[in-house]
Every structure is written in structure tokens, then in C-alpha cells.
PDB file of N, CA and C in Angstrom:
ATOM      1  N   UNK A   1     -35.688 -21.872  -5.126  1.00  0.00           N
ATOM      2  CA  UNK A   1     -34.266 -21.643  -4.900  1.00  0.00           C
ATOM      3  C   UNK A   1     -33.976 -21.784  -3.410  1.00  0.00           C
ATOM      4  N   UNK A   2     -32.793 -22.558  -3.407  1.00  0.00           N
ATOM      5  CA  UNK A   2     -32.696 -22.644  -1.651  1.00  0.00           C
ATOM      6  C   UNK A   2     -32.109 -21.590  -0.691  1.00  0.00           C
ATOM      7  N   UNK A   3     -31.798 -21.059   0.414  1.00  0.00           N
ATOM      8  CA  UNK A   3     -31.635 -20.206   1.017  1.00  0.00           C
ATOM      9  C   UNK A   3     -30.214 -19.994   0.793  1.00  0.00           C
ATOM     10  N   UNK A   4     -29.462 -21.176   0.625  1.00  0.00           N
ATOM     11  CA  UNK A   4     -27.833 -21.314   0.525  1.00  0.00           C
ATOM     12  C   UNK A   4     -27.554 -20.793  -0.593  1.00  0.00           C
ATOM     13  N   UNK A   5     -28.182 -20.974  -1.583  1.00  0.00           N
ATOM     14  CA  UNK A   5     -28.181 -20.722  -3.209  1.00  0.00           C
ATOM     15  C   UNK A   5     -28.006 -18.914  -3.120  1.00  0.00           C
ATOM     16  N   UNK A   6     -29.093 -18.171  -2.111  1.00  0.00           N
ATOM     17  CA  UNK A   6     -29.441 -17.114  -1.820  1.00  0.00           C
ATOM     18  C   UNK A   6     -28.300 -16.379  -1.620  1.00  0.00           C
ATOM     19  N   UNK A   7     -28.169 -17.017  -0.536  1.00  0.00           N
ATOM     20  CA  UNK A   7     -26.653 -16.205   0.501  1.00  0.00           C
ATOM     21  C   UNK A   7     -25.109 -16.182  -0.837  1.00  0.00           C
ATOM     22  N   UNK A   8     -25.229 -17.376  -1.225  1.00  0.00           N
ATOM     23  CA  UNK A   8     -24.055 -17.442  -2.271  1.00  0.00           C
ATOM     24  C   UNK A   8     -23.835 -16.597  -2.956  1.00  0.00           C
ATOM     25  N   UNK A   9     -25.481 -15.712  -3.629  1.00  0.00           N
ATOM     26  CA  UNK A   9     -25.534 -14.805  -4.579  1.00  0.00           C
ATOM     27  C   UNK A   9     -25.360 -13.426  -4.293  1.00  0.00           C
ATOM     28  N   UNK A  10     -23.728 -12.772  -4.637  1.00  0.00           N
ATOM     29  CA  UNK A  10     -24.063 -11.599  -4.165  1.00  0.00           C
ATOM     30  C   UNK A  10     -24.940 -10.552  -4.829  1.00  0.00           C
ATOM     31  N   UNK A  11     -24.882  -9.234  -3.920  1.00  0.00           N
ATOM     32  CA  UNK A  11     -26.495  -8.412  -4.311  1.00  0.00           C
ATOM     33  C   UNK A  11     -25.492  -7.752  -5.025  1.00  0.00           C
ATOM     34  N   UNK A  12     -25.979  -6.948  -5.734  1.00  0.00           N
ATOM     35  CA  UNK A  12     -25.688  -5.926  -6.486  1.00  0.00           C
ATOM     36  C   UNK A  12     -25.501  -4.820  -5.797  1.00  0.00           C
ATOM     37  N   UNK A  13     -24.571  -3.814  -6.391  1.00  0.00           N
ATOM     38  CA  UNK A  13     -24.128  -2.655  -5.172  1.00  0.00           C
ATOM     39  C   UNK A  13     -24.435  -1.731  -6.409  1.00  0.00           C
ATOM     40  N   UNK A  14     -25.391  -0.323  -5.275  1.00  0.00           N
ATOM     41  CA  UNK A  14     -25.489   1.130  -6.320  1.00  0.00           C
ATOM     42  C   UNK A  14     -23.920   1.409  -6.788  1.00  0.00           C
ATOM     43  N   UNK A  15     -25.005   1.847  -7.869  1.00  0.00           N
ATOM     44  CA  UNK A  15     -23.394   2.132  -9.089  1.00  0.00           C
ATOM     45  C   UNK A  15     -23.064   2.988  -8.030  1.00  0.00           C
ATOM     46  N   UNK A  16     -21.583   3.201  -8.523  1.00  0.00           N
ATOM     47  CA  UNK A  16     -20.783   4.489  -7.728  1.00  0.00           C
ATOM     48  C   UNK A  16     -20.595   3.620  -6.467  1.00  0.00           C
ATOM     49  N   UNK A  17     -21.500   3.168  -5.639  1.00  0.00           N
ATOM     50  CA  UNK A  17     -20.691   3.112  -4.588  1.00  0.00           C
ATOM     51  C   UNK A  17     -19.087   2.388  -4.385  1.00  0.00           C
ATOM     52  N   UNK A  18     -18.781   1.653  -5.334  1.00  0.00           N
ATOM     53  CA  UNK A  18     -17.430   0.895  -5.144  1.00  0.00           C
ATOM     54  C   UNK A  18     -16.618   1.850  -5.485  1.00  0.00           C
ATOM     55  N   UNK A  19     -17.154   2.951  -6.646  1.00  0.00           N
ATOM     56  CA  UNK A  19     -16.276   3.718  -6.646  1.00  0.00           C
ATOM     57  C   UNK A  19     -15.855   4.554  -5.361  1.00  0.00           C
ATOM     58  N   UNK A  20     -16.901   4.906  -4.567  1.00  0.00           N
ATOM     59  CA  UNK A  20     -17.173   6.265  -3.773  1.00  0.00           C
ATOM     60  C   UNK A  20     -16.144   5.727  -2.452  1.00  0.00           C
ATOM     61  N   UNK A  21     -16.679   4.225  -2.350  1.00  0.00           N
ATOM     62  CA  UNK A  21     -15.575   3.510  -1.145  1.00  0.00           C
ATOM     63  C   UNK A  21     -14.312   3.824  -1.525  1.00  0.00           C
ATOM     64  N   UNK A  22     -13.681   3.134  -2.422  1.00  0.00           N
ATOM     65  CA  UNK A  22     -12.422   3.046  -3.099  1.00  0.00           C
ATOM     66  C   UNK A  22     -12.182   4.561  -3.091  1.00  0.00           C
ATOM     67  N   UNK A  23     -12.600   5.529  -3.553  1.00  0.00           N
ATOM     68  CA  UNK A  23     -11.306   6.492  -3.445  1.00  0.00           C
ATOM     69  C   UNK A  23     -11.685   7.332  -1.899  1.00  0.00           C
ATOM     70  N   UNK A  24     -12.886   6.938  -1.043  1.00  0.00           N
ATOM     71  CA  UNK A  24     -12.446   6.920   0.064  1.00  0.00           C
ATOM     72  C   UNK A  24     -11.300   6.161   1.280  1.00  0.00           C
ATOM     73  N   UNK A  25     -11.049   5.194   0.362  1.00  0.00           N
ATOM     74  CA  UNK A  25      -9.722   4.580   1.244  1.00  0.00           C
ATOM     75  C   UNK A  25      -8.328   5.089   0.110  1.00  0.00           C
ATOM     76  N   UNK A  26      -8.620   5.995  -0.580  1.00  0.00           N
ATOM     77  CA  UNK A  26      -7.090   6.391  -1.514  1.00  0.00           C
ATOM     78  C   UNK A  26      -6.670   5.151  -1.829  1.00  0.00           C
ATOM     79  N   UNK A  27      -7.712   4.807  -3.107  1.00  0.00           N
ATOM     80  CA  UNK A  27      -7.390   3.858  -3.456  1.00  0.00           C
ATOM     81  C   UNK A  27      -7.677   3.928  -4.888  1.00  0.00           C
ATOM     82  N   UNK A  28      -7.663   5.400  -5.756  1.00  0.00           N
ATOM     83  CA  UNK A  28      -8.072   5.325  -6.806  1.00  0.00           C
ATOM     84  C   UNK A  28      -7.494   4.403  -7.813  1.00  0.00           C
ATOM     85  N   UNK A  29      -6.301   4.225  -7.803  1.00  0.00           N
ATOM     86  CA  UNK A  29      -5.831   3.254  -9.024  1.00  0.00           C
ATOM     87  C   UNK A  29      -5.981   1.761  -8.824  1.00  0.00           C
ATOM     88  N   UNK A  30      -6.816   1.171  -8.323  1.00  0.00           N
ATOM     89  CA  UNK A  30      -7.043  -0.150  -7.662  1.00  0.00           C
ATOM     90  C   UNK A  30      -7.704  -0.673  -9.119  1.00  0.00           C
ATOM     91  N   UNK A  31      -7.242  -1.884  -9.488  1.00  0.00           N
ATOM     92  CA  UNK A  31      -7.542  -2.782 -10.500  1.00  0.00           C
ATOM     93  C   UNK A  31      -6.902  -1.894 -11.329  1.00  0.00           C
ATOM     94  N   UNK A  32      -6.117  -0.962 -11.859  1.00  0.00           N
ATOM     95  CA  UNK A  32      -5.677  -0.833 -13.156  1.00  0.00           C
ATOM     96  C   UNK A  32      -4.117  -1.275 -13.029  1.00  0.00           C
ATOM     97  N   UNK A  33      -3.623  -1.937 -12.489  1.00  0.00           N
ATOM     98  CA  UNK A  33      -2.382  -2.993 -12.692  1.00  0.00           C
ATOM     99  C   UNK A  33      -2.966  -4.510 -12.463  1.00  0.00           C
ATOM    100  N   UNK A  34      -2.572  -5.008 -13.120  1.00  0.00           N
ATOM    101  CA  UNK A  34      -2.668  -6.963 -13.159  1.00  0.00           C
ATOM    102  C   UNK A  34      -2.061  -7.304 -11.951  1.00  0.00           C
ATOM    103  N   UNK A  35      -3.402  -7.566 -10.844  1.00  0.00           N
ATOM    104  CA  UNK A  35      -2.562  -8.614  -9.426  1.00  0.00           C
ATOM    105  C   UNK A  35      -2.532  -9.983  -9.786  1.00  0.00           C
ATOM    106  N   UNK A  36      -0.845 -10.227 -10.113  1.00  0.00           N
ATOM    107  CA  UNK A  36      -0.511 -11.275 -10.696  1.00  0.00           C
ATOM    108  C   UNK A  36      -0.054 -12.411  -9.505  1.00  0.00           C
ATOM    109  N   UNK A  37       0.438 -11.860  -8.386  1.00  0.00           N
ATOM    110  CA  UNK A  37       1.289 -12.000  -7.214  1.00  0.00           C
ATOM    111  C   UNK A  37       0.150 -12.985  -6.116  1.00  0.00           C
ATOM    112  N   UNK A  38       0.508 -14.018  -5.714  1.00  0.00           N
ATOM    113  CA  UNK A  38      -0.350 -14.366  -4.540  1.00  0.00           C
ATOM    114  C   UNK A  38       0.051 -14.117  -3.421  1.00  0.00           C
ATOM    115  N   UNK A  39      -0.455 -14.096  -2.632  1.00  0.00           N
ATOM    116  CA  UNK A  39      -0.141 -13.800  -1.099  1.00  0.00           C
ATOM    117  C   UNK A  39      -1.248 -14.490  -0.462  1.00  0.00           C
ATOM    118  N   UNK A  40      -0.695 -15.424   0.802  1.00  0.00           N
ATOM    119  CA  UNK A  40      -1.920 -16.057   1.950  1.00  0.00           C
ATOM    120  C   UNK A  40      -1.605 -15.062   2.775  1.00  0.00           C
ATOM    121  N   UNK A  41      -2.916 -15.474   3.322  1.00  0.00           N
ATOM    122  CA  UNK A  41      -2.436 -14.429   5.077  1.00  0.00           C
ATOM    123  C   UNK A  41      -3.584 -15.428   6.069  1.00  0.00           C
ATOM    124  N   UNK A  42      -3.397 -15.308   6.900  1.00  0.00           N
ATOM    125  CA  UNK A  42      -4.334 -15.269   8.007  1.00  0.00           C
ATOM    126  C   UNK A  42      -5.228 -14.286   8.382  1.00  0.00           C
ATOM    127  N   UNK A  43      -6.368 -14.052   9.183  1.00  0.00           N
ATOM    128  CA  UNK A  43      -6.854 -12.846   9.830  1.00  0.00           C
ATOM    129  C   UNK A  43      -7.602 -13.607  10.737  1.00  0.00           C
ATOM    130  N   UNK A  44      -8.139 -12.754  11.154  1.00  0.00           N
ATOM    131  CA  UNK A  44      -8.987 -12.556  12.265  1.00  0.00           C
ATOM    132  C   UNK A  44     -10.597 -12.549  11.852  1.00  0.00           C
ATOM    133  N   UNK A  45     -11.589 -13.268  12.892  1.00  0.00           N
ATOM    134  CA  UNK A  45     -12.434 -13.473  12.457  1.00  0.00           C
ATOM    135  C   UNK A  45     -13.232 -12.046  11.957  1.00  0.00           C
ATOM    136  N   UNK A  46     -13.425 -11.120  12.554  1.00  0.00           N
ATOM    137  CA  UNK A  46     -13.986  -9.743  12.779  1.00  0.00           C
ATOM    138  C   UNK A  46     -13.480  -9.383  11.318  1.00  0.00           C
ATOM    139  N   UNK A  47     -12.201  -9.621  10.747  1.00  0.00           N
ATOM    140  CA  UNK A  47     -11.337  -8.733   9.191  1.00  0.00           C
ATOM    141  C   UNK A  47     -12.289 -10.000   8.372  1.00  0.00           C
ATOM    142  N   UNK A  48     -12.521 -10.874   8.463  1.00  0.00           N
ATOM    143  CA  UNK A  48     -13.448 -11.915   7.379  1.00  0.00           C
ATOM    144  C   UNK A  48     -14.409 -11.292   7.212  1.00  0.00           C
ATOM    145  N   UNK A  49     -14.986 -11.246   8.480  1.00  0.00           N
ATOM    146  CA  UNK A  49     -17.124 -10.843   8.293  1.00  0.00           C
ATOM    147  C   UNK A  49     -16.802  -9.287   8.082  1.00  0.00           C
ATOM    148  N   UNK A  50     -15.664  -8.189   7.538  1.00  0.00           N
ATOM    149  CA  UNK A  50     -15.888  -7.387   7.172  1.00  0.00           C
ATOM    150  C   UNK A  50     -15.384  -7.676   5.669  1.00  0.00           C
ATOM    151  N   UNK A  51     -14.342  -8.451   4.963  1.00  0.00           N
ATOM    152  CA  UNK A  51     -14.460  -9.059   3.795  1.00  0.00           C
ATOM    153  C   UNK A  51     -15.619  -9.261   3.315  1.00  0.00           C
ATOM    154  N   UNK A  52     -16.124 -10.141   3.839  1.00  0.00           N
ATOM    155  CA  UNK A  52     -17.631 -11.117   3.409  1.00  0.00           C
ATOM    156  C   UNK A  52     -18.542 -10.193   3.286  1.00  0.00           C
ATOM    157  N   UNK A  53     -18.582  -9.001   4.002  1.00  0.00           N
ATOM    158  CA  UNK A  53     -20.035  -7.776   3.718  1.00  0.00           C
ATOM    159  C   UNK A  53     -19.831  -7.565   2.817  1.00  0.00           C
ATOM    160  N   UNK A  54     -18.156  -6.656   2.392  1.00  0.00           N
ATOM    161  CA  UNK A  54     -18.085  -5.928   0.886  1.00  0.00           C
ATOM    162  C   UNK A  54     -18.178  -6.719  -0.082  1.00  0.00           C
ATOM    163  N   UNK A  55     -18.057  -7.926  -0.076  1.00  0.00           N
ATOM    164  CA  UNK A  55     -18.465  -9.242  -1.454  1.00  0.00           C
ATOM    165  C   UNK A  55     -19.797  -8.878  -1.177  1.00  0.00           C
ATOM    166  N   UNK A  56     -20.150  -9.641   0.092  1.00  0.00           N
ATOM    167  CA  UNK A  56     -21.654  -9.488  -0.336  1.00  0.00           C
ATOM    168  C   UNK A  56     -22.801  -7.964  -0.425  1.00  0.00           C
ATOM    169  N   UNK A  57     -22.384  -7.327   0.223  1.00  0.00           N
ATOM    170  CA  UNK A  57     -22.739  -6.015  -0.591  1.00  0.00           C
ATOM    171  C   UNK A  57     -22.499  -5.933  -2.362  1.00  0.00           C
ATOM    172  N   UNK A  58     -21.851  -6.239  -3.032  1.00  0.00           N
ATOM    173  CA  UNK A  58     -21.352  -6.200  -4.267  1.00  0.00           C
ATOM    174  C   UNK A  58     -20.518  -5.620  -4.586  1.00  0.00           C
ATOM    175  N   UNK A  59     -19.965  -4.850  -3.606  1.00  0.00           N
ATOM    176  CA  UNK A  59     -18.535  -3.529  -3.712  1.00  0.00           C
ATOM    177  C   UNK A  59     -17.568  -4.301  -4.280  1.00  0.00           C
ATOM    178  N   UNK A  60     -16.926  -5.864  -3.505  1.00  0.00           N
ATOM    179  CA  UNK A  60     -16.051  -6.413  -4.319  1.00  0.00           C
ATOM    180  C   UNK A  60     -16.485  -7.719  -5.005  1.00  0.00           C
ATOM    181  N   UNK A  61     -15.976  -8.612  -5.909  1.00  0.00           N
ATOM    182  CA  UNK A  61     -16.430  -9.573  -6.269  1.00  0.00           C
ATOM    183  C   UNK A  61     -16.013 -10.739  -5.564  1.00  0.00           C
ATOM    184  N   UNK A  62     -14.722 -10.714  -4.522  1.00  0.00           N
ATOM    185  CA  UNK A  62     -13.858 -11.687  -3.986  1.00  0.00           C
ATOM    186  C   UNK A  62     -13.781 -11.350  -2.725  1.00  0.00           C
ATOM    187  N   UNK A  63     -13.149 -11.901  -1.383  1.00  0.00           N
ATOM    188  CA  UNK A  63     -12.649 -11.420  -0.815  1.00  0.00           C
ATOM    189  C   UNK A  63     -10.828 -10.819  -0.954  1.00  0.00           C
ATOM    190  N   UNK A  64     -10.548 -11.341  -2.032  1.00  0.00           N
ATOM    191  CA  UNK A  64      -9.406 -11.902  -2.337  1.00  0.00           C
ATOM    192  C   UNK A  64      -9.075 -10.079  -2.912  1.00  0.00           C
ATOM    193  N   UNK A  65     -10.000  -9.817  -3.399  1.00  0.00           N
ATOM    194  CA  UNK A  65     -10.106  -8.382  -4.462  1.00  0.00           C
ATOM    195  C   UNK A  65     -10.330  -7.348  -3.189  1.00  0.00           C
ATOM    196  N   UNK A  66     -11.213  -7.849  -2.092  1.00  0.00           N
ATOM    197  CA  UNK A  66     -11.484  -6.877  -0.729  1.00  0.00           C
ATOM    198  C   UNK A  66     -10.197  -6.380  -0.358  1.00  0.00           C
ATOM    199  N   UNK A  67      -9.834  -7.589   0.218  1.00  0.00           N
ATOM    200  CA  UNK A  67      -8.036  -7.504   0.918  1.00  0.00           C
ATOM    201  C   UNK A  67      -6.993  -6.880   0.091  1.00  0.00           C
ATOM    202  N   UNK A  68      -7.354  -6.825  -1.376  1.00  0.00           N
ATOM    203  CA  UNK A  68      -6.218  -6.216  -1.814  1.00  0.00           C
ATOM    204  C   UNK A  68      -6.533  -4.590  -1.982  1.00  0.00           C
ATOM    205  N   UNK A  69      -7.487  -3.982  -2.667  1.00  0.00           N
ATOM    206  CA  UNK A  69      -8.409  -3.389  -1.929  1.00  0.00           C
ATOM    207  C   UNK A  69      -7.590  -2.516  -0.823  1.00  0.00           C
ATOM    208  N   UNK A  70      -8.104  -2.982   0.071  1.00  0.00           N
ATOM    209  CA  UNK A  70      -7.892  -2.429   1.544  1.00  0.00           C
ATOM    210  C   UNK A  70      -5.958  -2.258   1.696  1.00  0.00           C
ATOM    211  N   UNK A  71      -5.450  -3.444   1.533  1.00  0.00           N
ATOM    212  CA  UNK A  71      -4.182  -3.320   1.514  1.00  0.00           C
ATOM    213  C   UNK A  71      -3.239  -1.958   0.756  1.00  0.00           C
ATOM    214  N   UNK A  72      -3.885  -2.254  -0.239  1.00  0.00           N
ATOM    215  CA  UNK A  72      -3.599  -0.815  -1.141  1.00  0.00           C
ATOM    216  C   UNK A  72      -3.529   0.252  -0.845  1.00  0.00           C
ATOM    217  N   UNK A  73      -5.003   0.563  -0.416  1.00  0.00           N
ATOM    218  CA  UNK A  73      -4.844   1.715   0.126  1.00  0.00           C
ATOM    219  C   UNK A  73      -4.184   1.904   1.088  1.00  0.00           C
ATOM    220  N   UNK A  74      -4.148   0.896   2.293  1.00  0.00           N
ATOM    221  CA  UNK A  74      -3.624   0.955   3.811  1.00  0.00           C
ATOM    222  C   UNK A  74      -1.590   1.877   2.972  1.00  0.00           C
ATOM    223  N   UNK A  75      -1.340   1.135   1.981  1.00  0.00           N
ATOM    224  CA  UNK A  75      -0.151   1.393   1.478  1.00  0.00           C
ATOM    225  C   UNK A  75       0.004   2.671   0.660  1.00  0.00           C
ATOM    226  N   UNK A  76      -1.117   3.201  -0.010  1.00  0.00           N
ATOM    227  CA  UNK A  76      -1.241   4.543  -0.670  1.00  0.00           C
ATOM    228  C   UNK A  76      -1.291   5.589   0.202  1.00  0.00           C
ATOM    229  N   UNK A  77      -2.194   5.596   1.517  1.00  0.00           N
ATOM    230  CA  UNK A  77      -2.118   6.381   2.493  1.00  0.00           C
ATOM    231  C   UNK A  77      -0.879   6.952   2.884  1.00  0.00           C
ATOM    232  N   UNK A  78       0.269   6.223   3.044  1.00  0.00           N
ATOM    233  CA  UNK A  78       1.410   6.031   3.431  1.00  0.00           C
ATOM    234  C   UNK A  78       2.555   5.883   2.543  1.00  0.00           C
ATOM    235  N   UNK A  79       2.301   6.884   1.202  1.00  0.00           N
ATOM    236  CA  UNK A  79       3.042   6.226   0.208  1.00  0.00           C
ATOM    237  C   UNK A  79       4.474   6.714   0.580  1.00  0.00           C
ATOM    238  N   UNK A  80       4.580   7.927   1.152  1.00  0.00           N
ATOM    239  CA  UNK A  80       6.234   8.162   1.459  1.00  0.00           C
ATOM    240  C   UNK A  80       7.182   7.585   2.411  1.00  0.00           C
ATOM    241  N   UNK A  81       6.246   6.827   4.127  1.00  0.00           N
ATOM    242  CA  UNK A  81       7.136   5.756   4.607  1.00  0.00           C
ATOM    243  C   UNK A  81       7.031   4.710   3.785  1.00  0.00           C
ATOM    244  N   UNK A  82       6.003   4.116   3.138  1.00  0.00           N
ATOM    245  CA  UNK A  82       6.526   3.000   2.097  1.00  0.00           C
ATOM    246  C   UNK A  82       7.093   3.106   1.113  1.00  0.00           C
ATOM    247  N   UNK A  83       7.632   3.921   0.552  1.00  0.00           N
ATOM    248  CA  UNK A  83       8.777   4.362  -0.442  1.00  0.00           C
ATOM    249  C   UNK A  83      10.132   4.289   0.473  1.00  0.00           C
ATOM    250  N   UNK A  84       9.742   4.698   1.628  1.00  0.00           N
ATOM    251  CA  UNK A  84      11.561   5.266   2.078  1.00  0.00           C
ATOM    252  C   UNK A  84      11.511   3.679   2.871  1.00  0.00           C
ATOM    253  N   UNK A  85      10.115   2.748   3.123  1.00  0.00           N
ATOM    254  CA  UNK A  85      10.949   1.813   3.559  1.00  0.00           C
ATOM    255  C   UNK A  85      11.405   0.604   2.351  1.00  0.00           C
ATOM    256  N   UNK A  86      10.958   0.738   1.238  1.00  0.00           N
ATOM    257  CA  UNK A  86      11.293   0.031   0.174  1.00  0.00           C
ATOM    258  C   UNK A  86      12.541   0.343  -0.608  1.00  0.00           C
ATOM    259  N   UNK A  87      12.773   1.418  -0.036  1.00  0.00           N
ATOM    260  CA  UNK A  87      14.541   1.995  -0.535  1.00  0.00           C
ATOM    261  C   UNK A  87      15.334   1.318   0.602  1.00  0.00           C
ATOM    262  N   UNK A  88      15.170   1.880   1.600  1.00  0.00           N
ATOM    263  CA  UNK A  88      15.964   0.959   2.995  1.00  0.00           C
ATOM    264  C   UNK A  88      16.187  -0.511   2.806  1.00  0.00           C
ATOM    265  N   UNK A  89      15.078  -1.536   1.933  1.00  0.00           N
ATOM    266  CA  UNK A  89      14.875  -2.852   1.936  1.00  0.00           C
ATOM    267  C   UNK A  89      16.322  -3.090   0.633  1.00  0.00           C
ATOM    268  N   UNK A  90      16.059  -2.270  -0.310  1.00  0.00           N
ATOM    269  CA  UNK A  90      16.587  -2.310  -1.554  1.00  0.00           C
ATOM    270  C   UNK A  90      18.404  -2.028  -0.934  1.00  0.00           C
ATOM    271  N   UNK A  91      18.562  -0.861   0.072  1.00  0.00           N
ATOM    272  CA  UNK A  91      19.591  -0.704   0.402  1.00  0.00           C
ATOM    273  C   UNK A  91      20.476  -2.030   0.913  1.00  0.00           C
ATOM    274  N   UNK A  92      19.694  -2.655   2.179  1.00  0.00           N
ATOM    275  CA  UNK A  92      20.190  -3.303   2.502  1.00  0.00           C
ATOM    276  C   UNK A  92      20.525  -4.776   1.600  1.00  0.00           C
ATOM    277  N   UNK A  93      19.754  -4.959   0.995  1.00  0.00           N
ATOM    278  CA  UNK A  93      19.948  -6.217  -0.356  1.00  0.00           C
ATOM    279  C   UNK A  93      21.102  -6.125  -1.155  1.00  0.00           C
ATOM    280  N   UNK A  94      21.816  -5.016  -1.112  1.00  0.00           N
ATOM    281  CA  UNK A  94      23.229  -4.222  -1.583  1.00  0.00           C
ATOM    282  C   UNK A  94      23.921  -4.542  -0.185  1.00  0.00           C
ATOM    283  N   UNK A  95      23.849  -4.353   0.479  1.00  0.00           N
ATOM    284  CA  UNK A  95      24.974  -4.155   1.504  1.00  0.00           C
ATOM    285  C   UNK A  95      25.442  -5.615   1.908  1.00  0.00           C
ATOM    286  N   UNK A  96      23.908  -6.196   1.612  1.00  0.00           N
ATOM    287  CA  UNK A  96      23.997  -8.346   2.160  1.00  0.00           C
ATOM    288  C   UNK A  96      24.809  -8.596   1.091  1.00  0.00           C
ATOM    289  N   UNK A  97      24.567  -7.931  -0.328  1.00  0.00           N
ATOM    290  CA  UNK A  97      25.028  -8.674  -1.641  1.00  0.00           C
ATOM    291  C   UNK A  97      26.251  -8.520  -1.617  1.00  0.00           C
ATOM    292  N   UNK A  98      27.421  -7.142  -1.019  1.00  0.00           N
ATOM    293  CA  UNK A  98      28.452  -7.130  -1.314  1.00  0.00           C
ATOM    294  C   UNK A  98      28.862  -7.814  -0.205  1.00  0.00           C
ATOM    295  N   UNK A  99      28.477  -7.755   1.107  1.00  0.00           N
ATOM    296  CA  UNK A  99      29.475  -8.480   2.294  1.00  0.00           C
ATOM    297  C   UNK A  99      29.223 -10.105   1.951  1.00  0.00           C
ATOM    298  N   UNK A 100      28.449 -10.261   1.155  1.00  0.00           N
ATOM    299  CA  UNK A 100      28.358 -11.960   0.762  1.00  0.00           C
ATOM    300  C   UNK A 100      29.772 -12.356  -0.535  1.00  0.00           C
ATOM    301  N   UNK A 101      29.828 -10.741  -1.372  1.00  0.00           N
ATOM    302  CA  UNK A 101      30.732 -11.118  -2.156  1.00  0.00           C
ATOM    303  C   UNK A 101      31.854 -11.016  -1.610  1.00  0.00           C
ATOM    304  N   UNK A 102      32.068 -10.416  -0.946  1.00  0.00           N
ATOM    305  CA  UNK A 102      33.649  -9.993   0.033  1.00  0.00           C
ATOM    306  C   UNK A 102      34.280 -11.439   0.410  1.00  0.00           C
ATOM    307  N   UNK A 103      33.050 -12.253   0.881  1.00  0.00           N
ATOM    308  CA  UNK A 103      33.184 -13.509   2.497  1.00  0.00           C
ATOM    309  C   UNK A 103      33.840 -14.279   1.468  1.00  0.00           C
ATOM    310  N   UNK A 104      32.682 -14.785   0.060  1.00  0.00           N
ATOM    311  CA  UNK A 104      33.556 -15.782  -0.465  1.00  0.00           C
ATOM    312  C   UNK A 104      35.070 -15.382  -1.277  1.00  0.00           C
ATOM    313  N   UNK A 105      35.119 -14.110  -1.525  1.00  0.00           N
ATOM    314  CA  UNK A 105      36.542 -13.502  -2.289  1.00  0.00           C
ATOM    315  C   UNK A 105      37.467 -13.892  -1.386  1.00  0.00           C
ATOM    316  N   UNK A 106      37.258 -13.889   0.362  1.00  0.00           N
ATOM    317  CA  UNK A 106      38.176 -13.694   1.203  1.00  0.00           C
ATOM    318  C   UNK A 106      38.279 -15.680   1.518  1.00  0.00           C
ATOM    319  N   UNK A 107      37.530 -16.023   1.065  1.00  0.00           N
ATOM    320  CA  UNK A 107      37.719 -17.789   1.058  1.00  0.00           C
ATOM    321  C   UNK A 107      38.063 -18.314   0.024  1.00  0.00           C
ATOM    322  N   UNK A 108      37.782 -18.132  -1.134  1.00  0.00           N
ATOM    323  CA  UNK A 108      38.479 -17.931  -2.137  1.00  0.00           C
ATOM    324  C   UNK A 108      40.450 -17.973  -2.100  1.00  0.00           C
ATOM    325  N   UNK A 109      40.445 -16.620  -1.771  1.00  0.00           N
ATOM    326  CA  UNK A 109      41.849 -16.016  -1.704  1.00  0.00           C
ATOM    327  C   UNK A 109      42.306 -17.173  -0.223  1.00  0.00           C
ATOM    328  N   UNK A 110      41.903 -18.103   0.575  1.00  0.00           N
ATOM    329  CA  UNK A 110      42.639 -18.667   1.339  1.00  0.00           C
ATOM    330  C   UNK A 110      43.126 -19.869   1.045  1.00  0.00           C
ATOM    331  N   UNK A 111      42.145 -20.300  -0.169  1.00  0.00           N
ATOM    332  CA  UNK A 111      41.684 -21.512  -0.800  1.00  0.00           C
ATOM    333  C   UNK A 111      43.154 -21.642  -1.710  1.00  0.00           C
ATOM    334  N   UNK A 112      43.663 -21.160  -2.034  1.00  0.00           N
ATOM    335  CA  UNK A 112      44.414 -20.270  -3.364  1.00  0.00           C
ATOM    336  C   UNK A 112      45.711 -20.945  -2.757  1.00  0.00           C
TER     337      UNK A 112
END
């Protein structure tokens, strides 16, 4: 088997530990909703080769599963500014929606 073949293969991780990580980053409900959603991102080389350990440790199967993972929690930690800023987002999507309906009522009514 060649060395590349090697590296490709990740190791197996002691049971528990993915668990023991995961709800050390408050991340207990991770994989029990369908990540249906894609998202790219960029990073930094240093956020890869810490991706690439937890694959290759066996903690995650992806990096793709790492990052979300991590994201999660980064967002569970914080679930009450990310609630009050996802109401603020929701607010303002109301406030764009009616001054958008106003603009054309008021072009409309000139049109007339």
C-alpha cells in the first residue's frame, strides 16, 4: 500500500471521543437536523490543518462536517445574541419590505 493511500485513510477515533469534543464545544445536537444548505468560505491556512487533524483523527468524516461542527457551536455558545440578531435581520426585511411597498404605491399614484 502506498504512503498516499495511507495518509488518505482516516484513523479511527476512540469511541466517545467525537462525542466528548462535540458537547465540549456545545454542540450537542450536531447532525440531528439534515445540512441541506451549502455554504463556501475561505480560511486560513492554520483553520485547514486544524480541519484536516479532526478528519484525520476520525472525530469528523469531512472537513465539510468539521466546519459545520465548529460553526454550530461557535453559534450555540451564543444562542441569545444570535437569536436577537436574527430577529433584528427579520425586523429589518419588514421595514425594507414596506418602504419598498410605499415607493412603488407612491409611483404608482403619480403614474395615475
Amino acid at each position: 500500500m502506498s504512503k498516499k493511500k495511507d495518509e488518505e485513510t482516516p484513523t479511527i477515533a476512540r469511541p466517545g471521543l467525537r462525542e466528548k469534543l462535540l458537547s465540549k464545544l456545545a454542540a450537542e445536537s450536531f447532525g440531528e437536523e439534515e445540512r441541506d444548505v451549502p455554504v463556501v468560505a475561505r480560511m486560513n491556512k492554520k483553520v485547514v490543518h486544524t480541519l484536516d487533524s479532526l478528519v484525520a483523527l476520525g472525530i469528523f468524516k469531512s472537513r465539510s462536517e468539521a466546519a459545520a461542527a465548529l460553526v454550530e457551536a461557535a453559534i450555540s455558545s451564543r444562542e441569545e445574541l444570535f437569536t436577537e440578531i436574527r430577529e433584528q435581520a427579520a425586523s429589518l426585511n419588514r421595514t425594507q419590505d414596506e418602504a419598498m411597498k410605499e415607493a412603488q404605491d407612491a409611483v404608482l399614484e403619480r403614474l395615475s
